[in-house]
C-alpha atoms as a PDB file:
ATOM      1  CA  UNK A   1     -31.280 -24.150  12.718  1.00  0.00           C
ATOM      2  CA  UNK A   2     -27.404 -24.709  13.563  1.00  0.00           C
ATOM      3  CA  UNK A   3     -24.903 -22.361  15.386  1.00  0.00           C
ATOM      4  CA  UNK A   4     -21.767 -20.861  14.641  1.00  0.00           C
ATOM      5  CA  UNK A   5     -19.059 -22.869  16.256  1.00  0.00           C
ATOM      6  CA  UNK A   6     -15.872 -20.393  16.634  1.00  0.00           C
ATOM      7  CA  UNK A   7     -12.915 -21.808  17.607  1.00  0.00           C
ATOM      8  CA  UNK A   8      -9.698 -19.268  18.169  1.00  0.00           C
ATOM      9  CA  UNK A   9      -6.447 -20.814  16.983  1.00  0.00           C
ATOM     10  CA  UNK A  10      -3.813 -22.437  19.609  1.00  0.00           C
ATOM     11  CA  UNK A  11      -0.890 -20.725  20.989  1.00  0.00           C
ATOM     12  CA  UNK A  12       1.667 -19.065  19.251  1.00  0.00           C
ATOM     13  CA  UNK A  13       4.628 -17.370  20.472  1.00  0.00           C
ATOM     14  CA  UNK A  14       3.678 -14.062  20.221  1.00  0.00           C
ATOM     15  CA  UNK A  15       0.122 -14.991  22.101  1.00  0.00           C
ATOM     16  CA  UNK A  16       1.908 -16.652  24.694  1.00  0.00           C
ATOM     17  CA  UNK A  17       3.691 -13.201  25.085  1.00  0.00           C
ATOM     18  CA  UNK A  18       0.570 -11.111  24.755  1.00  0.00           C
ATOM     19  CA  UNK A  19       1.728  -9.312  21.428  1.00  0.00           C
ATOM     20  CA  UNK A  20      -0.495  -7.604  19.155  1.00  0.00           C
ATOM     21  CA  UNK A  21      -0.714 -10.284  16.138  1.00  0.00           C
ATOM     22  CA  UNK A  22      -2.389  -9.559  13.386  1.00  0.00           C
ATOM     23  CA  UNK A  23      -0.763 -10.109  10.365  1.00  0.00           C
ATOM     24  CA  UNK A  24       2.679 -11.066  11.264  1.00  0.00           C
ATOM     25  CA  UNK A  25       2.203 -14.791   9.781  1.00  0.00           C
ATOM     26  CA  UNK A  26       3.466 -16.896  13.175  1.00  0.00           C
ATOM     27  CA  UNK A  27       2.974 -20.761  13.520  1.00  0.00           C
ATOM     28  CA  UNK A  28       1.763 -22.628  16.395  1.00  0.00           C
ATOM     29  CA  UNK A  29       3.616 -23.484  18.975  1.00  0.00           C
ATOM     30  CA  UNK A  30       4.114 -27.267  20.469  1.00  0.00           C
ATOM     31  CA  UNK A  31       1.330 -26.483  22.810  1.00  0.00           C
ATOM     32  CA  UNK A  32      -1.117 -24.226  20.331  1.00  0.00           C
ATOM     33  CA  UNK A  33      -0.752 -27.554  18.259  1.00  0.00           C
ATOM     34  CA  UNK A  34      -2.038 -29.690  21.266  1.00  0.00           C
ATOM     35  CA  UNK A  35      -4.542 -27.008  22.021  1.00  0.00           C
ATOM     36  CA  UNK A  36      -6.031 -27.353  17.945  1.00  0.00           C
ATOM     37  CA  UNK A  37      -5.815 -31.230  17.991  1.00  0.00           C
ATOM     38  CA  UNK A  38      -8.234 -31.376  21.375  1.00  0.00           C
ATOM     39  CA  UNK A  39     -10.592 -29.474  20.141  1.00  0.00           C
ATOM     40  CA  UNK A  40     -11.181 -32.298  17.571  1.00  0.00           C
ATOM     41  CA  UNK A  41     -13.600 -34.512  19.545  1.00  0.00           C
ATOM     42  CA  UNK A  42     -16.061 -31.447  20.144  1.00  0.00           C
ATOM     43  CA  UNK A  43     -15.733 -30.552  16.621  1.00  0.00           C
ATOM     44  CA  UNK A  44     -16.743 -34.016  15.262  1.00  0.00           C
ATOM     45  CA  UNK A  45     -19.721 -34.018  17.870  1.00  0.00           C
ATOM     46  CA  UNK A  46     -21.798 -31.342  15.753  1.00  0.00           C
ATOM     47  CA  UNK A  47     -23.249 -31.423  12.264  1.00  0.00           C
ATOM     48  CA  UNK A  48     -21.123 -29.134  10.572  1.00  0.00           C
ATOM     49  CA  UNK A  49     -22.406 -28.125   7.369  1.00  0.00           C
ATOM     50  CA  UNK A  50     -19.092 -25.790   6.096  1.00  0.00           C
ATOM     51  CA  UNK A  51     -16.409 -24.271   7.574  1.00  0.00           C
ATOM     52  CA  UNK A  52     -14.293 -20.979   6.987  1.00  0.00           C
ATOM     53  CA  UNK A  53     -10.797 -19.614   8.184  1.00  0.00           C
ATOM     54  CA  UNK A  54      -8.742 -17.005   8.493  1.00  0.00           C
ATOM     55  CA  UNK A  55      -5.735 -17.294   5.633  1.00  0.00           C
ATOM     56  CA  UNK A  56      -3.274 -16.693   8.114  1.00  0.00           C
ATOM     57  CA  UNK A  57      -1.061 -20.348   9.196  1.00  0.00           C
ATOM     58  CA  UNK A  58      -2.333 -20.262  12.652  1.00  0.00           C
ATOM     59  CA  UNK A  59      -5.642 -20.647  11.906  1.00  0.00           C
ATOM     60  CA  UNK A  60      -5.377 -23.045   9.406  1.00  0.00           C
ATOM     61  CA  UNK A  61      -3.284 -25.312  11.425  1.00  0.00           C
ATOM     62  CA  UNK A  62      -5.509 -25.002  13.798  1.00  0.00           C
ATOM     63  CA  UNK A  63      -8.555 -25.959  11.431  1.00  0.00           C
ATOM     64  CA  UNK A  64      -7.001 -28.760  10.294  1.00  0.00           C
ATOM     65  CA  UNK A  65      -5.809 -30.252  13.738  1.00  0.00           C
ATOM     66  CA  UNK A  66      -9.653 -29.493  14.983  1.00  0.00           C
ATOM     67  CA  UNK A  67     -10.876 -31.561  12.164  1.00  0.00           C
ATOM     68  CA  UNK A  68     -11.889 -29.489   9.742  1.00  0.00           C
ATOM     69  CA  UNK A  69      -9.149 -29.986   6.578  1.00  0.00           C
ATOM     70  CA  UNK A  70     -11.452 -28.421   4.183  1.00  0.00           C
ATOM     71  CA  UNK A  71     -11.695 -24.975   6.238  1.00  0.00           C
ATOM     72  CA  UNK A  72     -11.906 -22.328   3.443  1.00  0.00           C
ATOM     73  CA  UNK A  73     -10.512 -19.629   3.980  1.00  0.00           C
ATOM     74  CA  UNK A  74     -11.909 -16.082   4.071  1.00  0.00           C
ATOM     75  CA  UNK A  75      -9.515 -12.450   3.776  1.00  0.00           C
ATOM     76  CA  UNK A  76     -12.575 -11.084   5.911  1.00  0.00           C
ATOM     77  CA  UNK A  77     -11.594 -13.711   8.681  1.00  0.00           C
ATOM     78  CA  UNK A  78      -7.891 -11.856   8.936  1.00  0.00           C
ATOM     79  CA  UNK A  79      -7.135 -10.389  12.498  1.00  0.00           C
ATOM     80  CA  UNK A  80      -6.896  -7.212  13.004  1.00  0.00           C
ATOM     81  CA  UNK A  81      -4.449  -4.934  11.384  1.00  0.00           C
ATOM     82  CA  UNK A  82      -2.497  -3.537  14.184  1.00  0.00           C
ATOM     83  CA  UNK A  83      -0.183  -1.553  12.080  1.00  0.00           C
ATOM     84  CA  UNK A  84       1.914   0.502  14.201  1.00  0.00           C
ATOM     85  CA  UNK A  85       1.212  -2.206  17.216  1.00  0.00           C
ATOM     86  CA  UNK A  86       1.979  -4.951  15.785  1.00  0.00           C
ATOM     87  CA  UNK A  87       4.502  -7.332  17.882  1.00  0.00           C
ATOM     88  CA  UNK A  88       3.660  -4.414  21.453  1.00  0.00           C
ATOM     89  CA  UNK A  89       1.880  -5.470  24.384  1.00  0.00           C
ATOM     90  CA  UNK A  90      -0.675  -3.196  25.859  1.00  0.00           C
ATOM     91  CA  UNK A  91       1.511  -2.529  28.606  1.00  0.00           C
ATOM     92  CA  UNK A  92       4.436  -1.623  26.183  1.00  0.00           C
ATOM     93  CA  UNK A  93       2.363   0.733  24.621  1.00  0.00           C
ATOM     94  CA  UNK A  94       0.882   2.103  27.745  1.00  0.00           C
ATOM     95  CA  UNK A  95       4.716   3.424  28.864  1.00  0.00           C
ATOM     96  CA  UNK A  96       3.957   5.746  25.795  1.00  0.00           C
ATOM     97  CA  UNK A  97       0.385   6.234  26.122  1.00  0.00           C
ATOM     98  CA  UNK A  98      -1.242   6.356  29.235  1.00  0.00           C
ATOM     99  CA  UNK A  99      -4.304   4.447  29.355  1.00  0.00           C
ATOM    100  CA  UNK A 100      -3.801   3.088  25.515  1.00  0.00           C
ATOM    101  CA  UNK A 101      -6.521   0.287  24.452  1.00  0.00           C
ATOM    102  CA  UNK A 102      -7.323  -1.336  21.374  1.00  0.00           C
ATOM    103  CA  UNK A 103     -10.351  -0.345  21.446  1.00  0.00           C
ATOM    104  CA  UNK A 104     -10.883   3.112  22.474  1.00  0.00           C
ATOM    105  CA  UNK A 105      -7.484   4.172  20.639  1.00  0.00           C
ATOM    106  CA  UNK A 106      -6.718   4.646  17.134  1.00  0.00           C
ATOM    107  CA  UNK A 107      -4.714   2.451  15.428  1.00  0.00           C
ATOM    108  CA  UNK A 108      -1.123   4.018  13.713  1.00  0.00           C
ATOM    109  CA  UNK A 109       0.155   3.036  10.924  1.00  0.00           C
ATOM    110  CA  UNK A 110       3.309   1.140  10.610  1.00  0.00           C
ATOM    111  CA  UNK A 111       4.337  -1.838   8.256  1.00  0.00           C
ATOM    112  CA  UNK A 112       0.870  -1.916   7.412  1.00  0.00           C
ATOM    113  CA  UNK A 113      -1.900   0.848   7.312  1.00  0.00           C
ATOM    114  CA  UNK A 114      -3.637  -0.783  10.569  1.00  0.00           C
ATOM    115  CA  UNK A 115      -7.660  -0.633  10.383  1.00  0.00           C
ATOM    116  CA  UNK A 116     -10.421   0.605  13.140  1.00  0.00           C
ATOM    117  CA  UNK A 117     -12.192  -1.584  15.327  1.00  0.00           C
ATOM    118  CA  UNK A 118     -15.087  -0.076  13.181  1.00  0.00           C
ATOM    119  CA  UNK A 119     -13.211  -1.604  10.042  1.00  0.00           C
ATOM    120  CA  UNK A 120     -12.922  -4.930  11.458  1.00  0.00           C
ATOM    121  CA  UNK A 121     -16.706  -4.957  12.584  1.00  0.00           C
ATOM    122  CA  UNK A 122     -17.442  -4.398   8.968  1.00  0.00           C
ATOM    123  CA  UNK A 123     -15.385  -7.279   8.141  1.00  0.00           C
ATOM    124  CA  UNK A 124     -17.401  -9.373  10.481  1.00  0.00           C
ATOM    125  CA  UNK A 125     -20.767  -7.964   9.175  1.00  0.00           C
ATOM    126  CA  UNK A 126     -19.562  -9.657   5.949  1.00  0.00           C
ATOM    127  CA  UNK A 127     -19.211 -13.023   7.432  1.00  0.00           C
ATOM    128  CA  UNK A 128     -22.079 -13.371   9.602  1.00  0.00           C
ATOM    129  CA  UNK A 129     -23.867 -12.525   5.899  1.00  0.00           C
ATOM    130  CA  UNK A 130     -22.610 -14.989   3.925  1.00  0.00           C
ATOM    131  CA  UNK A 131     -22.474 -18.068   6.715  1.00  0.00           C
ATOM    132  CA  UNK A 132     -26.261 -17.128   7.854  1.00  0.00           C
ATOM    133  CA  UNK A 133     -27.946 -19.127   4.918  1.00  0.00           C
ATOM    134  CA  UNK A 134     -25.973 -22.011   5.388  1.00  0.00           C
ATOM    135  CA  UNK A 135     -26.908 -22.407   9.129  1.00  0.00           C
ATOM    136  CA  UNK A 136     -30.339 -23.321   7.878  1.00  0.00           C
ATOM    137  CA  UNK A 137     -28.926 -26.766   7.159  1.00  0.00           C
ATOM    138  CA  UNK A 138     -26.261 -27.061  10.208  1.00  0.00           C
ATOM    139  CA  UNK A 139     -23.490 -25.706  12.280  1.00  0.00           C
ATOM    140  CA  UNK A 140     -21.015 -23.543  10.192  1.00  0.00           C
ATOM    141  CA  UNK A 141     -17.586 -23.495  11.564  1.00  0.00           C
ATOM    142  CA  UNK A 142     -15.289 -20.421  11.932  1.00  0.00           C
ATOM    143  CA  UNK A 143     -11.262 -20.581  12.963  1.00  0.00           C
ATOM    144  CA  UNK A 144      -9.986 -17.427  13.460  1.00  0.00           C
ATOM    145  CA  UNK A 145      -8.178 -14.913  15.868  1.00  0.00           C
ATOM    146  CA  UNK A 146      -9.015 -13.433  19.728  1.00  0.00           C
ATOM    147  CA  UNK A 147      -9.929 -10.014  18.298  1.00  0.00           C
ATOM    148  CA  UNK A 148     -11.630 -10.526  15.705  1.00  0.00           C
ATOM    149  CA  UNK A 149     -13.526 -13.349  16.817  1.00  0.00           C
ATOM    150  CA  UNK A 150     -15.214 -11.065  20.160  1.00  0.00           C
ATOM    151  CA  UNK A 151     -15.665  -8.166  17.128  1.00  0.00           C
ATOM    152  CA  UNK A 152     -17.734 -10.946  14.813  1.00  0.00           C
ATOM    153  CA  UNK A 153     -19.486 -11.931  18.327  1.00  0.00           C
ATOM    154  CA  UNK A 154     -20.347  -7.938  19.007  1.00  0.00           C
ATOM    155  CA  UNK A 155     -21.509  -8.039  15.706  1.00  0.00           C
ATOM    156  CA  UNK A 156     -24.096 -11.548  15.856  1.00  0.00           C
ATOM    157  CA  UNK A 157     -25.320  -9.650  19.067  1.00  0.00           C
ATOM    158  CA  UNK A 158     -26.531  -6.090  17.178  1.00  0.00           C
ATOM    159  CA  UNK A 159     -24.392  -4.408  19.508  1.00  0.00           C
ATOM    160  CA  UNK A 160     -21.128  -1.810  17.865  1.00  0.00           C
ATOM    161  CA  UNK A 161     -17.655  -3.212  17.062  1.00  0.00           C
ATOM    162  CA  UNK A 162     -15.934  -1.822  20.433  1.00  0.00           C
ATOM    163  CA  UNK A 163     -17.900  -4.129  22.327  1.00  0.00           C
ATOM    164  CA  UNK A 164     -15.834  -7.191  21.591  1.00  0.00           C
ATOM    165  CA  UNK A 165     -13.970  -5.940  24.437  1.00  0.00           C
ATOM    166  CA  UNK A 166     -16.335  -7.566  26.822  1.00  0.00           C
ATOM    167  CA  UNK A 167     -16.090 -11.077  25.541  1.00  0.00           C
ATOM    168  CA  UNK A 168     -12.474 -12.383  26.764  1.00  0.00           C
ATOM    169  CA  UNK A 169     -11.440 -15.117  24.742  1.00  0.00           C
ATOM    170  CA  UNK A 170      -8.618 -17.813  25.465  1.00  0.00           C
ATOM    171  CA  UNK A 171      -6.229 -19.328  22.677  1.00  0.00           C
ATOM    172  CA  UNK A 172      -7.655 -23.000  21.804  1.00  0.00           C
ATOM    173  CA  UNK A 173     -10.948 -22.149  22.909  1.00  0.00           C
ATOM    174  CA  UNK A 174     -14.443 -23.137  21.034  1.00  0.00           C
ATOM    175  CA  UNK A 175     -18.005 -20.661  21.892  1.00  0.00           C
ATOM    176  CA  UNK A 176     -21.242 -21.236  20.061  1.00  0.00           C
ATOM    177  CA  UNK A 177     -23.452 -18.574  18.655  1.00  0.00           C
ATOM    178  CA  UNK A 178     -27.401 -19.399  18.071  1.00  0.00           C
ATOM    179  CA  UNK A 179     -30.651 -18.296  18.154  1.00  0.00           C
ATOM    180  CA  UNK A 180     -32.910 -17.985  21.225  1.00  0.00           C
ATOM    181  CA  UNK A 181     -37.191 -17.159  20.126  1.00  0.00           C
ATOM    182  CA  UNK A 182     -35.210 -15.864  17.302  1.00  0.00           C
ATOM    183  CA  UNK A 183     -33.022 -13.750  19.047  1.00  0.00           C
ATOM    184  CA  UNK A 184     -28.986 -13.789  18.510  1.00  0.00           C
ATOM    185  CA  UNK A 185     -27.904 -15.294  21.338  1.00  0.00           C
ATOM    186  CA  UNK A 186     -24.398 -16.522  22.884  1.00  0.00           C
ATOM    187  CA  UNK A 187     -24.929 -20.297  23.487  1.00  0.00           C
ATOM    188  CA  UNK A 188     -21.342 -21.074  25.233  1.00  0.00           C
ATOM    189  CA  UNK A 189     -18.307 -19.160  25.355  1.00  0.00           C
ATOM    190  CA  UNK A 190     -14.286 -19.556  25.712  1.00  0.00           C
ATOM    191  CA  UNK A 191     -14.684 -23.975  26.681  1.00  0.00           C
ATOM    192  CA  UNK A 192     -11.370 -24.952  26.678  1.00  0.00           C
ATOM    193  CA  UNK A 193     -10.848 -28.155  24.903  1.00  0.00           C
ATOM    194  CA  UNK A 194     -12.588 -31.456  27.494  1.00  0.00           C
END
């Protein structure tokens, strides 16, 4: 049986700043593209099998630096719509709203409708679905964004969307998701690049 390698994309400016990016379209920075390319030595160390992506150019840069041109990608692997939060910090918001989170606040709309963290988890439900049969044959690989990735995580683990807050997770990062007597099971988490 194989894992799920996740790997969240490298740096771009708006991460670097600590934005809420979720559809906004950004490339990678300089570094986010030094960030992908290192990860390329621990992706060609496992028997990947297939590998997804999120549409958006930061994640497939980021696939293809990490070694894996063929990434296809998937709407459901999208971050999450921020709508009226997209491009804030948390602590931008927080002048507003006292005690604002992602994930204990609704979203607003803005440019975009925005979507609950309950939204999103449904999003990931749909993923872990269709990559489960191919992880009977090997690792399937999954490039994507901070959020989403610790919702999809929440998700593998049976526990509810909101508690992808408890899985911090660094820009160029890889974790591993597996099986344990059967059991979903976190294998590694957030290994920055050797």
């Amino acid at each position: 049986m194989g894992e799920l390698l996740i790997l969240r994309h490298g740096e771009t400016e708006w991460s670097r700043m600590r934005k809420h990016t979720g559809r906004t379209d950004l490339p990678l920075t300089p570094r986010g593209e030094e960030e992908a390319s290192a990860l390329a030595p621990r992706v060609a160390a496992r028997h990947i099998v297939c590998a997804f992506c999120s549409p958006a150019l930061r994640a497939r840069a980021t696939a293809r630096l990490a070694g894996l041109p063929g990434a296809e990608p998937l709407d459901d692997l999208w971050e999450w719509d921020y709508g009226g939060y997209e491009g804030r910090t948390t602590a931008e918001i927080r002048q507003e709203i006292p005690g604002w989170a992602v994930w204990t606040h609704e979203i607003v709309p803005g440019a975009t409708p925005g979507e609950t963290v309950r939204a999103v988890g449904e999003r990931c439900d749909r993923v872990i679905a269709a990559v489960r049969p191919h992880l009977e044959s090997g690792d399937v690989a999954l490039v994507a964004h901070g959020h989403l990735l610790r919702i999809l995580t929440a998700r593998w683990l049976g526990l509810p969307a909101d508690h992808g807050r408890l899985f911090a997770l660094r820009t160029g990062t890889t974790c591993t998701l597996g099986l344990e007597h059967g059991r979903e099971v976190i294998t590694s988490w957030n290994v920055p690049p050797s």
